[in-house]
Protein backbone atom coordinates (compact mmCIF):
# COMPACT_ATOMS: atom_id res chain seq x y z
CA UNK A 1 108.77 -110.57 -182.08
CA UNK A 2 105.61 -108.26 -181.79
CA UNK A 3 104.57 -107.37 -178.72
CA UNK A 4 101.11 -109.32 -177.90
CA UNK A 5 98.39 -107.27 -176.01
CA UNK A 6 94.93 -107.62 -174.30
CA UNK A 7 93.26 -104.70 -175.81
CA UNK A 8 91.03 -104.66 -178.94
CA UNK A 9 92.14 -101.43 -180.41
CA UNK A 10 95.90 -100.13 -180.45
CA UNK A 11 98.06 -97.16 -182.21
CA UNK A 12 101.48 -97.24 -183.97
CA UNK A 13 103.79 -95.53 -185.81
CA UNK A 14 104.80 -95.69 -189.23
CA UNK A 15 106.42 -98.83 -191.21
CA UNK A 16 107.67 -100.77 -187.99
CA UNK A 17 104.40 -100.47 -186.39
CA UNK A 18 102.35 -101.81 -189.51
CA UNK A 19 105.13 -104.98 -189.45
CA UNK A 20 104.34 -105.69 -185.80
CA UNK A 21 100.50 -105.75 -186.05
CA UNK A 22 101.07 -107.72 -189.51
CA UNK A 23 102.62 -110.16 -187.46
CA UNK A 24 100.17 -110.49 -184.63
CA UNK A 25 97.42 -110.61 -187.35
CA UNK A 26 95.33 -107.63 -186.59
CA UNK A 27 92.73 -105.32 -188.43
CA UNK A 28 94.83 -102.95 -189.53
CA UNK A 29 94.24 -99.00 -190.34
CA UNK A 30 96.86 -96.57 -192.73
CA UNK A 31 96.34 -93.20 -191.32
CA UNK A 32 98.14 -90.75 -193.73
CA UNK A 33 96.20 -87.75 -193.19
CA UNK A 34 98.46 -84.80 -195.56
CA UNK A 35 97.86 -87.25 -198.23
CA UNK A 36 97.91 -90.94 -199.16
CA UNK A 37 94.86 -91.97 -196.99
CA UNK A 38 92.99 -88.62 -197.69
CA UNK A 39 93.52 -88.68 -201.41
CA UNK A 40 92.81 -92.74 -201.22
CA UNK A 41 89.25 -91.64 -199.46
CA UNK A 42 88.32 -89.55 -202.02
CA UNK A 43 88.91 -91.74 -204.64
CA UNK A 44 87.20 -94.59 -203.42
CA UNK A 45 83.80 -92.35 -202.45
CA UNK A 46 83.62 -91.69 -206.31
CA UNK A 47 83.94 -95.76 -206.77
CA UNK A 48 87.56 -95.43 -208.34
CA UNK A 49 90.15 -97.90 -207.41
CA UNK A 50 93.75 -97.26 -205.76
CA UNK A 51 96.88 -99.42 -206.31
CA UNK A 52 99.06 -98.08 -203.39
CA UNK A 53 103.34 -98.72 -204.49
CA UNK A 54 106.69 -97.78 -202.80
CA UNK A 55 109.49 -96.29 -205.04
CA UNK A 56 111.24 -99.63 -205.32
CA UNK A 57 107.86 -100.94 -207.08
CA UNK A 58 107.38 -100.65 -210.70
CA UNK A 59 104.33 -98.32 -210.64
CA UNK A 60 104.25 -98.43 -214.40
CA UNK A 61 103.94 -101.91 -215.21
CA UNK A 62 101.46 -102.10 -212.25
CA UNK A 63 99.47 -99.75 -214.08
CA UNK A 64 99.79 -100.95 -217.63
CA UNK A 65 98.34 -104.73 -216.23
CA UNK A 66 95.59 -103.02 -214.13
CA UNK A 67 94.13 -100.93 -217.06
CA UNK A 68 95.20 -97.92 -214.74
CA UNK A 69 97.33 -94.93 -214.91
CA UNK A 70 100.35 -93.46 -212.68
CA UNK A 71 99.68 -90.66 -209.99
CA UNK A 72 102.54 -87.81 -210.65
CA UNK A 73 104.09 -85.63 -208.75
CA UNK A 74 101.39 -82.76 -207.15
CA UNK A 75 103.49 -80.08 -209.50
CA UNK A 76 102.93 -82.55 -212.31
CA UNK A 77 99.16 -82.11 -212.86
CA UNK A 78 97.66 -81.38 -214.91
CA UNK A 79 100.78 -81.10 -217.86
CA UNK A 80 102.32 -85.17 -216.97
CA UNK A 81 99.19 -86.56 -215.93
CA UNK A 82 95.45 -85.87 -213.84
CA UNK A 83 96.29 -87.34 -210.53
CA UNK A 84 98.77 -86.84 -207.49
CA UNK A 85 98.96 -87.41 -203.54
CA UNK A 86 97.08 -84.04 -203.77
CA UNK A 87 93.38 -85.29 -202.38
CA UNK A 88 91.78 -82.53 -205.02
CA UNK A 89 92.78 -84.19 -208.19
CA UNK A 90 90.61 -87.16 -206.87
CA UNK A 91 87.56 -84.83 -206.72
CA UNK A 92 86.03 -85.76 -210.35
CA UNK A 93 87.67 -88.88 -210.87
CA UNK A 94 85.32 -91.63 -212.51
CA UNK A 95 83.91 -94.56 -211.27
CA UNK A 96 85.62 -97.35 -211.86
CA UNK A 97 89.31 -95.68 -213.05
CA UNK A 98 92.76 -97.14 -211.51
CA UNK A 99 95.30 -95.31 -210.62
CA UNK A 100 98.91 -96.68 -208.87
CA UNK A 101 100.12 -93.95 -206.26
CA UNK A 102 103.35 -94.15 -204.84
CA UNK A 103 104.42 -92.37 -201.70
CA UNK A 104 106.94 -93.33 -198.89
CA UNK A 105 104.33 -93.26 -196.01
CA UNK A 106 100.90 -93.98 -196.26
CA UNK A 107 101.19 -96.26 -199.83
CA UNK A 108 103.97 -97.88 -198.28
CA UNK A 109 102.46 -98.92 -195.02
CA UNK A 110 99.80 -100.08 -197.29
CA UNK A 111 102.15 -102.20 -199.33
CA UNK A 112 104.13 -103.74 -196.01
CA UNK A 113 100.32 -105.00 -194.66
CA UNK A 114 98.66 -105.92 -198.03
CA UNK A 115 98.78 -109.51 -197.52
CA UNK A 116 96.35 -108.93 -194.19
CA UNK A 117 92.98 -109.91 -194.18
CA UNK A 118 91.77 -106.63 -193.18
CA UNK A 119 93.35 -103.80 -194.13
CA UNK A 120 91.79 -100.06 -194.43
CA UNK A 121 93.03 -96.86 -195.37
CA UNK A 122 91.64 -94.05 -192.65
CA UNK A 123 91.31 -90.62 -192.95
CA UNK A 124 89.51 -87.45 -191.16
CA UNK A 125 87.34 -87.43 -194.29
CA UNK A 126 85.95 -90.94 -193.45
CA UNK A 127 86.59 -91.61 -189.79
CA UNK A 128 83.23 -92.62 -188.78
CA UNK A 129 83.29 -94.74 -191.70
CA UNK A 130 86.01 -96.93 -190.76
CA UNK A 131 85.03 -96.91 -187.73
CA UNK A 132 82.24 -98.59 -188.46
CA UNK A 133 83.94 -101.25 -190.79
CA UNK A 134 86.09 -102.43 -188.20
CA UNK A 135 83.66 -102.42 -185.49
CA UNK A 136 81.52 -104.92 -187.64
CA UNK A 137 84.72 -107.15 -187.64
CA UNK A 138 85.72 -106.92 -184.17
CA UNK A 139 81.85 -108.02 -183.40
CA UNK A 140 82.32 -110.82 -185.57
CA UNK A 141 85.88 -112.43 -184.80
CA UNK A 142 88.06 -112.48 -182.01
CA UNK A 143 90.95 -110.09 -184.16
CA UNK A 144 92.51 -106.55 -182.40
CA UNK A 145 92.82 -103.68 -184.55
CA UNK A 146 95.80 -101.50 -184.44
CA UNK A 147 95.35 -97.81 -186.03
CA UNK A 148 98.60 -97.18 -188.13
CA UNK A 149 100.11 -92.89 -187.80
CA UNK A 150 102.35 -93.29 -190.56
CA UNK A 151 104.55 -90.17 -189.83
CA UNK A 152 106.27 -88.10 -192.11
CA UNK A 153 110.03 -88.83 -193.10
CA UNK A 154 113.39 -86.63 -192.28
CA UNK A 155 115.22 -86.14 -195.83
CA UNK A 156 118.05 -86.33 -194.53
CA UNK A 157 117.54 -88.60 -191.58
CA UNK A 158 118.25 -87.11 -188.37
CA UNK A 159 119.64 -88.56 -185.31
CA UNK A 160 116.46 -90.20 -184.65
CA UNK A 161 116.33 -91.63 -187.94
CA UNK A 162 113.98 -91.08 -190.67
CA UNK A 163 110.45 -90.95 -189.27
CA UNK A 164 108.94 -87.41 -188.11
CA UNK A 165 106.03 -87.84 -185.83
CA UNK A 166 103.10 -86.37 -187.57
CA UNK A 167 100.55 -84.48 -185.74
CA UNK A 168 97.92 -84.71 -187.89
CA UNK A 169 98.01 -88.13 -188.08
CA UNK A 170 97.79 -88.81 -184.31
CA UNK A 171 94.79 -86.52 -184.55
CA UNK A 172 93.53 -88.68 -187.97
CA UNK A 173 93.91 -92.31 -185.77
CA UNK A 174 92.21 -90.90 -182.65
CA UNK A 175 88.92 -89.76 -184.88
CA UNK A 176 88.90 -93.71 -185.73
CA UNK A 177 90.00 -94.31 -182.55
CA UNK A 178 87.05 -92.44 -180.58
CA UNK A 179 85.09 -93.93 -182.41
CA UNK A 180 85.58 -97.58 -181.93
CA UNK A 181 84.00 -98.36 -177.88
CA UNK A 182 86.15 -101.49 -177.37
CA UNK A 183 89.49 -101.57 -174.54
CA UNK A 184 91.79 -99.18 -175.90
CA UNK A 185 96.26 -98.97 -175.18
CA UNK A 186 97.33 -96.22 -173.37
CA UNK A 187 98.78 -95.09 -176.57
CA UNK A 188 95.14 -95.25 -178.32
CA UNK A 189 93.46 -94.19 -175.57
CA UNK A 190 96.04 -90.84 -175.73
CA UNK A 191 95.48 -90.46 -179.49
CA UNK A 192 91.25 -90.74 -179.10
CA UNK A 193 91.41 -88.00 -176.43
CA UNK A 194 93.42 -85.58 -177.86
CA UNK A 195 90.85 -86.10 -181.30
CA UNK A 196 87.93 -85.21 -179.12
CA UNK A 197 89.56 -82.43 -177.34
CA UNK A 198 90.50 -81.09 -180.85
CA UNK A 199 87.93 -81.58 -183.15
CA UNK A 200 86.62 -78.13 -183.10
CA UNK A 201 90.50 -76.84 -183.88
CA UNK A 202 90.66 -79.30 -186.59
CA UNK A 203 90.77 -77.21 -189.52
CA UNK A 204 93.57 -74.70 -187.55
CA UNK A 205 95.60 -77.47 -186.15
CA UNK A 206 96.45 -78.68 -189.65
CA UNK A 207 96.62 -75.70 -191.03
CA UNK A 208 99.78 -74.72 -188.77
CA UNK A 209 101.29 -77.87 -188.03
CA UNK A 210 104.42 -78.83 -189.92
CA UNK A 211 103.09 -81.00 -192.62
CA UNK A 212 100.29 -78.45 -193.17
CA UNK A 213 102.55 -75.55 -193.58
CA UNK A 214 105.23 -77.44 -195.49
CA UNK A 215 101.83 -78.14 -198.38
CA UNK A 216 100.89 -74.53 -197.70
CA UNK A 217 104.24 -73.17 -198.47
CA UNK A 218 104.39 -74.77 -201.65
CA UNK A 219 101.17 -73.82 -202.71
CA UNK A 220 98.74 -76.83 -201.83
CA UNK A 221 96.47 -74.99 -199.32
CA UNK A 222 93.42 -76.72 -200.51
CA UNK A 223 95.32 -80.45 -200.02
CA UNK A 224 95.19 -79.07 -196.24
CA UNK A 225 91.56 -77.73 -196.09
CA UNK A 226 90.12 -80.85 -197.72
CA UNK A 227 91.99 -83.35 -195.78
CA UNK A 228 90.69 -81.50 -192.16
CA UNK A 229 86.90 -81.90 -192.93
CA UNK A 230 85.57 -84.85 -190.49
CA UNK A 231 83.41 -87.51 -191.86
CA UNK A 232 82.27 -86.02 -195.11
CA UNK A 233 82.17 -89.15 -196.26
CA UNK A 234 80.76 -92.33 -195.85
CA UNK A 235 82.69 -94.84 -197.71
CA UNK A 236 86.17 -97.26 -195.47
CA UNK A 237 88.66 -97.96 -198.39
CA UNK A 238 89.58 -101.84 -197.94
CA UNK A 239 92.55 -103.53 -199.51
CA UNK A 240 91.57 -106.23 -201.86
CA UNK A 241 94.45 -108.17 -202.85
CA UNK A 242 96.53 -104.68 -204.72
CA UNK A 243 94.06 -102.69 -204.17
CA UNK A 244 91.87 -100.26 -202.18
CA UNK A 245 88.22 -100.69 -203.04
CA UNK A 246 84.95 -99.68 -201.08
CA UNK A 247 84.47 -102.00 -198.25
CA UNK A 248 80.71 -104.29 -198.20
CA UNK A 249 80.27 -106.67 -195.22
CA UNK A 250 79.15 -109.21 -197.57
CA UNK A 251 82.00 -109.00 -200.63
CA UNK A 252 84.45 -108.44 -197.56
CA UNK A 253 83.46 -111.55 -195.68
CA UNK A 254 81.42 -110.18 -192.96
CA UNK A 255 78.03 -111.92 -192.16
């Protein structure tokens, strides 16, 4: 059973903590910083529309119902098709196209919470923004919100088992974090610290961590430079029924 708390705003990790808060019924946030929610936020600011699958899904029927087309493999573009998890592809998309992006973190904490009410995709890029979203919620019902770090994943899985805590993503759920002024978990209130006592060292801190050297090393510096600019945009991706769209109080139920 999830455990049930007093305070409005909470942090988890990865798949487990996105079933828990789908259980208790809160607002919840995917933070996949290095790429799902980063490329997600992108997309939506140019009014495009994201379909997020796991690998078990079949991503190509999705996309053949939808109208849409299949995100590749960030090697992939531009010879097997124009989009990936790299945030860049996402940079000229046009309004209105649909694309189905797999990806074992962020897409798949999106998948495990889509029947939610409220569900958001958070990013550096647009941390203010959700911020915002869910604070017109919160004013307006009696619902928590808990801020989802999905974490990276072992290949092989380790002792620990799969999931690799993900610095950047602690850093991505404390921006949202910081910026929601409502009673915060020790865990939250943690993450929302350490974002304000890094947000000048943004751009460095991803740069060197793990995930951003990993993307670095394989020649997708600009995946890292993009994803570690802070609120550059102004648009909180919202799950509507399969997919991410831009979130309006009124479409979205808020009055």
């Amino acid at each position: 059973m999830p455990v049930k708390t007093s305070y409005r705003c909470s942090l988890a990790w990865g798949r487990h903590g996105v079933l828990q808060a789908t259980q208790r019924g809160d607002i919840v946030v995917v933070v996949d910083i290095l790429s799902f929610s980063t490329a997600t936020a992108v997309a939506i600011q140019q009014g495009a529309f994201i379909y997020p699958c796991t690998y078990h899904d079949d991503a190509a029927a999705l996309a053949t119902r939808v109208g849409g087309e299949v995100a590749v493999r960030r090697n992939e573009v531009p010879h097997k098709g124009r989009f990936s998890l790299s945030p860049p592809t996402f940079l000229q998309i046009e309004p209105g196209t649909r694309v189905v992006v797999e990806s074992p973190n962020g897409a798949t904490c999106s998948r495990y919470a889509q029947q939610i009410q409220f569900l958001f995709a958070g990013s550096l890029l647009n941390a203010q923004a959700v911020a915002r979203a869910v604070a017109e919620i919160i004013e307006h019902s009696t619902l928590n919100v808990t801020v989802i770090a999905c974490g990276e994943r072992w290949r092989p899985a380790t002792e620990d088992g799969e999931l690799r805590v993900a610095l950047e993503d602690f850093l991505g759920a404390g921006a949202i974090l910081a910026a929601l002024p409502y009673s915060k978990s020790p865990d939250a209130q943690v993450s929302a610290s350490a974002f304000v006592h890094s947000q000048d060292q943004l751009a460095s801190l991803l740069w060197n961590c793990e995930s951003g050297q990993e993307l670095c090393e394989k020649g997708f510096a600009e995946d890292v430079r993009l994803a570690s600019q802070l609120d550059l945009y102004t648009t909180a991706p919202i799950m509507n029924g399969d997919h991410f769209e831009q979130f309006r109080s009124s479409r979205h139920g808020i009055h």
